[in-house]
Protein backbone atom coordinates (compact mmCIF):
# COMPACT_ATOMS: atom_id res chain seq x y z
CA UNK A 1 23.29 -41.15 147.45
CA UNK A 2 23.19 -40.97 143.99
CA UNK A 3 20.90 -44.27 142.44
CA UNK A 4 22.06 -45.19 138.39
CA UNK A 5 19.06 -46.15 136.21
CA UNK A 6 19.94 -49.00 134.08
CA UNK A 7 16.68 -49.40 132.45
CA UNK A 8 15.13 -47.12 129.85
CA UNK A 9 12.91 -44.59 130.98
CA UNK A 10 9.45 -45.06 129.51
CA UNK A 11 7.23 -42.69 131.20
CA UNK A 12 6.80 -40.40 134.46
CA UNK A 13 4.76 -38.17 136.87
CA UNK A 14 4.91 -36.00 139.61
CA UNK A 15 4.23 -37.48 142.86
CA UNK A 16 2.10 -35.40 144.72
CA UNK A 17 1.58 -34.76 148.71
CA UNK A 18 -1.24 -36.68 149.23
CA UNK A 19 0.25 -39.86 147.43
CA UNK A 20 2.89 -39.61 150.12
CA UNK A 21 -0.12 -39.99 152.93
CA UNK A 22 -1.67 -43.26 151.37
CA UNK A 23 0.36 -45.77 153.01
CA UNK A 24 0.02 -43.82 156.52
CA UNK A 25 -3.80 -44.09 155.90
CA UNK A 26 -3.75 -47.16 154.46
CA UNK A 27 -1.86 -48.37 158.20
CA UNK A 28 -4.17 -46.49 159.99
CA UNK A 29 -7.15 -47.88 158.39
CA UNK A 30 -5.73 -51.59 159.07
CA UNK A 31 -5.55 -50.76 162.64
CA UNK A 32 -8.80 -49.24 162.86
CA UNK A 33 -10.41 -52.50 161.27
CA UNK A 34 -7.41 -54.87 163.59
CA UNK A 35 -9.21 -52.98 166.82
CA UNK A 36 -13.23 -53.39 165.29
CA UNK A 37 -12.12 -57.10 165.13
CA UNK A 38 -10.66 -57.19 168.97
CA UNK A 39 -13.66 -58.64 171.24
CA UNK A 40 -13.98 -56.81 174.32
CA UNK A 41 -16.23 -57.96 177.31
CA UNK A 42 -19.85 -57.01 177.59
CA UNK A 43 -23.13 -58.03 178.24
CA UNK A 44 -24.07 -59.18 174.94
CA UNK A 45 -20.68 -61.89 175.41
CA UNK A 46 -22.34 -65.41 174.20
CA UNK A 47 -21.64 -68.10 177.15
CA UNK A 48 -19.35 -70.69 175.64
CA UNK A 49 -20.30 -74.17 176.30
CA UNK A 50 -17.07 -74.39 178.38
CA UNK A 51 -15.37 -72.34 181.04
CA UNK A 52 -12.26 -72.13 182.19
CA UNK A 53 -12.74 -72.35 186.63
CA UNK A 54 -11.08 -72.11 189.66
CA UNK A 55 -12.45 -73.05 192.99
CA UNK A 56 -11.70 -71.73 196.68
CA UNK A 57 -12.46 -73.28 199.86
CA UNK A 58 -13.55 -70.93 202.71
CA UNK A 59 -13.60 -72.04 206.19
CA UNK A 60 -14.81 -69.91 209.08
CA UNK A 61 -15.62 -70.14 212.31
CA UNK A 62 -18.89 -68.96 211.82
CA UNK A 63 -20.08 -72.17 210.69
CA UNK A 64 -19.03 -75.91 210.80
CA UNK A 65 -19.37 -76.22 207.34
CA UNK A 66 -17.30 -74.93 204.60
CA UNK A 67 -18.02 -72.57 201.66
CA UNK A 68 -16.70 -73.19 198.37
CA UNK A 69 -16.40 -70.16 195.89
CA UNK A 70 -15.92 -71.22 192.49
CA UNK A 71 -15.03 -68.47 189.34
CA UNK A 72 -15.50 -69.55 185.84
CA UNK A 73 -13.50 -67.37 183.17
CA UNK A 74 -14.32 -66.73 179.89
CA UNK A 75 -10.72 -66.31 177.52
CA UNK A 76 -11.51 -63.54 174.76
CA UNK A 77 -9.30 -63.27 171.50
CA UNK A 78 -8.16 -66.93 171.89
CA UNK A 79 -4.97 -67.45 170.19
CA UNK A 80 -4.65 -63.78 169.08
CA UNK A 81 -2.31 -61.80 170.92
CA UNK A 82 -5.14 -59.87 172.49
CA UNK A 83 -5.91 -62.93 174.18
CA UNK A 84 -7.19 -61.90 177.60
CA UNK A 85 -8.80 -64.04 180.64
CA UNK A 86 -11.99 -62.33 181.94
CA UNK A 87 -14.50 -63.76 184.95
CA UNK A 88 -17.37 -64.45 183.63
CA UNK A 89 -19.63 -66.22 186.62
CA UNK A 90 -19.74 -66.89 190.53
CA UNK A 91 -20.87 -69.94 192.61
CA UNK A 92 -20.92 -70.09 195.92
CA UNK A 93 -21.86 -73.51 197.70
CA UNK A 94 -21.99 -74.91 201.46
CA UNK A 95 -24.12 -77.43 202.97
CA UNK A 96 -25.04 -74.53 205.55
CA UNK A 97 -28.16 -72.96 204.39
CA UNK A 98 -28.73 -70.37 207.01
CA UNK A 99 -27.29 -67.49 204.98
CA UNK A 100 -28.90 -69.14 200.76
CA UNK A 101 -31.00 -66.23 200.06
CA UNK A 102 -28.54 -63.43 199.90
CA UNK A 103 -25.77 -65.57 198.88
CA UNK A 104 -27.54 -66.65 195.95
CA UNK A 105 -28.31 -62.65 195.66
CA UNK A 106 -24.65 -62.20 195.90
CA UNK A 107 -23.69 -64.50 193.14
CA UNK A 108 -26.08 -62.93 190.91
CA UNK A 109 -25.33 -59.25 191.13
CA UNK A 110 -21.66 -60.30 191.37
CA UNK A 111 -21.64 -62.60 187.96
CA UNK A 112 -23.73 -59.37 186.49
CA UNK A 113 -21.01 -57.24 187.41
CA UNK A 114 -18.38 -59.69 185.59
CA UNK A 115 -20.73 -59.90 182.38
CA UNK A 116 -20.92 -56.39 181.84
CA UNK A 117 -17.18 -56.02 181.55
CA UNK A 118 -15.31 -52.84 181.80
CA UNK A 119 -13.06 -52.58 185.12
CA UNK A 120 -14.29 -55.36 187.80
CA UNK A 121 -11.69 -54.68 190.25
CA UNK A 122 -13.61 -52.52 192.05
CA UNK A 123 -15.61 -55.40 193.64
CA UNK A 124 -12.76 -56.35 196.23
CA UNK A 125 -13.22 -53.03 197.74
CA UNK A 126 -16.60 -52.77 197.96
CA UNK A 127 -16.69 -56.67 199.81
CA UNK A 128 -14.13 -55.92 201.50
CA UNK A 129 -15.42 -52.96 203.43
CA UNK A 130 -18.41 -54.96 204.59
CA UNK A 131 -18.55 -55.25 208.31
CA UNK A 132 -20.27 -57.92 210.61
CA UNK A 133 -22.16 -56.11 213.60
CA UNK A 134 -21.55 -59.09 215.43
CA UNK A 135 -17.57 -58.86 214.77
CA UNK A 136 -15.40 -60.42 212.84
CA UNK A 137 -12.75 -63.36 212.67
CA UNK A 138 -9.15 -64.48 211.97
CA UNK A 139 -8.98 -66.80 209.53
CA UNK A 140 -5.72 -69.44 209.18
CA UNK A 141 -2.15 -67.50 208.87
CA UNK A 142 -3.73 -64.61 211.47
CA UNK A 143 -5.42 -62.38 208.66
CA UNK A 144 -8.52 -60.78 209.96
CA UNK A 145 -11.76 -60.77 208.03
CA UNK A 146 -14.31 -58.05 209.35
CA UNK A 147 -16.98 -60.45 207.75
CA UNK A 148 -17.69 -63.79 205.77
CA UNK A 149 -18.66 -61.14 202.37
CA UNK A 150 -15.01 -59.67 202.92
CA UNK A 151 -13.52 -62.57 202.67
CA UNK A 152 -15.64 -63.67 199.77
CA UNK A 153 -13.88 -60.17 198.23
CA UNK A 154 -10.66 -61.46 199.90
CA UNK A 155 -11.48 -64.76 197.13
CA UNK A 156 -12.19 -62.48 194.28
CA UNK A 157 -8.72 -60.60 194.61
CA UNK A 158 -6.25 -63.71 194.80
CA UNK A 159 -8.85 -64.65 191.70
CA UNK A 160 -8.27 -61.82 189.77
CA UNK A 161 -4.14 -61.68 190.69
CA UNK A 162 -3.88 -64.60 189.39
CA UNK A 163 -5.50 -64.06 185.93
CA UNK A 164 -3.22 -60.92 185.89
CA UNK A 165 -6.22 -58.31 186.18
CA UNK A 166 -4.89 -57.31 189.62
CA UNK A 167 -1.86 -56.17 191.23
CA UNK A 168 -0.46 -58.42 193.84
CA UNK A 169 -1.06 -56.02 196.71
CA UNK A 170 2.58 -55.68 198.95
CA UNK A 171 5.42 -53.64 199.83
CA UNK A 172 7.65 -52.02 197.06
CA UNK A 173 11.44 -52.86 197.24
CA UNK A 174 12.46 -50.40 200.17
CA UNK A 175 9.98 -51.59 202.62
CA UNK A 176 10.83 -55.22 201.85
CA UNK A 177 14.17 -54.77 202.35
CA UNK A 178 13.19 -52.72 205.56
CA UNK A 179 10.60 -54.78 206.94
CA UNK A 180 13.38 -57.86 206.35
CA UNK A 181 15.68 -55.93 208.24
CA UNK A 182 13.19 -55.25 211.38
CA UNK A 183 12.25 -58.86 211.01
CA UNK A 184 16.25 -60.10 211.39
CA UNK A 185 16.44 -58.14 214.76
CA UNK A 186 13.51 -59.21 216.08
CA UNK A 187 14.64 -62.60 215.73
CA UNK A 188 18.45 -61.86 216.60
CA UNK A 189 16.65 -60.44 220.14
CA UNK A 190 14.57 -63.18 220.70
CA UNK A 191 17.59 -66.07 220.22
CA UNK A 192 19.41 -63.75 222.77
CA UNK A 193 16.77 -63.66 225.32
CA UNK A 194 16.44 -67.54 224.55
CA UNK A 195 20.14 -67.62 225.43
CA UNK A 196 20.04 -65.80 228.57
CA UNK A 197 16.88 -67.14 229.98
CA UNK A 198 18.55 -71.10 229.78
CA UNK A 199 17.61 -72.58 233.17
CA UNK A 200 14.63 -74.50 234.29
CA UNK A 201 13.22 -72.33 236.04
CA UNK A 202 10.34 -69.61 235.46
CA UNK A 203 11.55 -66.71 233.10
CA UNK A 204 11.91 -63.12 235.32
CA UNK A 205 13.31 -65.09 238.27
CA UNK A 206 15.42 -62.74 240.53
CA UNK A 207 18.80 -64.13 241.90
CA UNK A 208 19.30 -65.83 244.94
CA UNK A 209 21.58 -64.31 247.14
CA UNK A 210 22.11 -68.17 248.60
CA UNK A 211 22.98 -70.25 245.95
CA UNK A 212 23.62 -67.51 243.36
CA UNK A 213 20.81 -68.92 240.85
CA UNK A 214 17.55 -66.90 239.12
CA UNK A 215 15.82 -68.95 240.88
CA UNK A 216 13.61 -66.79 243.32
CA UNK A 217 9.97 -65.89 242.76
CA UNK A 218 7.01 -64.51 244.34
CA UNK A 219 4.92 -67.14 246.20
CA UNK A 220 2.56 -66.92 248.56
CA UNK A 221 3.82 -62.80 249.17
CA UNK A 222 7.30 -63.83 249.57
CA UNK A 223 10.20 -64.37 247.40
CA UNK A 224 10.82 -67.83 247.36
CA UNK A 225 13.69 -69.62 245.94
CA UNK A 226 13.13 -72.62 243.70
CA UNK A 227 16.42 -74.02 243.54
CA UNK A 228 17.77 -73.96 246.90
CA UNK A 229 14.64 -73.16 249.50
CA UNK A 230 15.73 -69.89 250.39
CA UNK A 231 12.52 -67.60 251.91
CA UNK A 232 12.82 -63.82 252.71
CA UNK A 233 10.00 -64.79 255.20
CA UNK A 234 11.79 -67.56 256.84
């Protein structure tokens, strides 16, 4: 497209390759500084007089008392859109002091772990696989825990799923769709066995040849039948 030059021309010069470059250097250089300026987490991370926490109630059968896990988080690039939520620090509290030592040890190493940044998620694994000799438990909505540390791990995940470092762990689309399938014929089969099985009387009763009920059951070495009397031993 052809440009008309309305002004007069004063002066000129020949732009050259590298003057072409500048402003690609010039963006490259601002991004360069723009990622010096981005705080990532490490060690050296000041503590900030405030914390952001959250804090989750265990209780296990191992103990009458409860244990209460609480994770502070530290928030990095506030206000920036690099803004990121990290853990920071673990406490762990109970009015059970049988097992203090190595759950104060625990807190430690784990807040250590948190502190020196990089990827964390590796934790829930490693507590996880920790097994009790003595065997483990099932804790409320029937999910096993092979030990009181896994579910401590157990803690840390739904922690760090809901700060958005961690992958809510699940079935994908097709399994949903086929486990909610499975789970609509198991039910359909159970309302039809609660249909057929509608009397009174002891589920797997045979039928009377007497009073034509499913009635009759095994008592005493002989079928029996509840409704009417009738005895194969009589």
């Amino acid at each position: 497209m052809a440009i008309k030059i309305e002004k007069q021309i004063v002066e000129y010069s020949v732009a050259k390759e590298e003057d072409e470059l500048v402003p690609e250097a010039a963006v490259a250089q601002a991004e360069a500084e723009q990622e010096n300026n981005i705080i990532h987490m490490h060690e050296k991370v000041e503590r900030p007089e405030m914390l952001f926490g959250s804090t989750y109630k265990i209780k296990t059968p191992l103990s009458e008392h409860a244990l209460y896990v609480t994770i502070n988080d530290i928030i990095l690039n506030q206000g920036t859109e690099h803004e990121v939520r990290r853990p920071f620090e673990v406490f762990i509290n109970s009015k059970n002091m049988d097992h203090f030592q190595w759950i104060v040890a625990l807190t430690k190493i784990i807040s250590a772990v948190f502190r020196k940044g990089g990827d964390v998620t590796f934790l829930v694994e490693e507590l996880r696989s920790v097994f009790d000799p003595s065997g483990g438990y099932f804790k409320k909505g029937g999910k096993y825990m092979p030990s009181l540390v896994a579910e401590i791990g157990d803690v840390i995940h739904c922690h760090l799923v809901m700060i958005g470092l961690l992958q809510e762990d699940g079935p994908d689309e097709h399994q949903q769709k086929l486990i909610d399938e499975k789970r609509a014929q198991y039910e359909e089969s159970i309302k039809m066995k609660d249909a057929e099985h509608n009397s009174e009387f002891p589920e797997g009763s045979q039928l009377c040849i007497k009073c034509n009920t499913k009635a009759m059951i095994q008592m005493d070495g002989c079928l029996t039948c509840l409704n009417c009397g009738e005895s194969k031993c009589s």
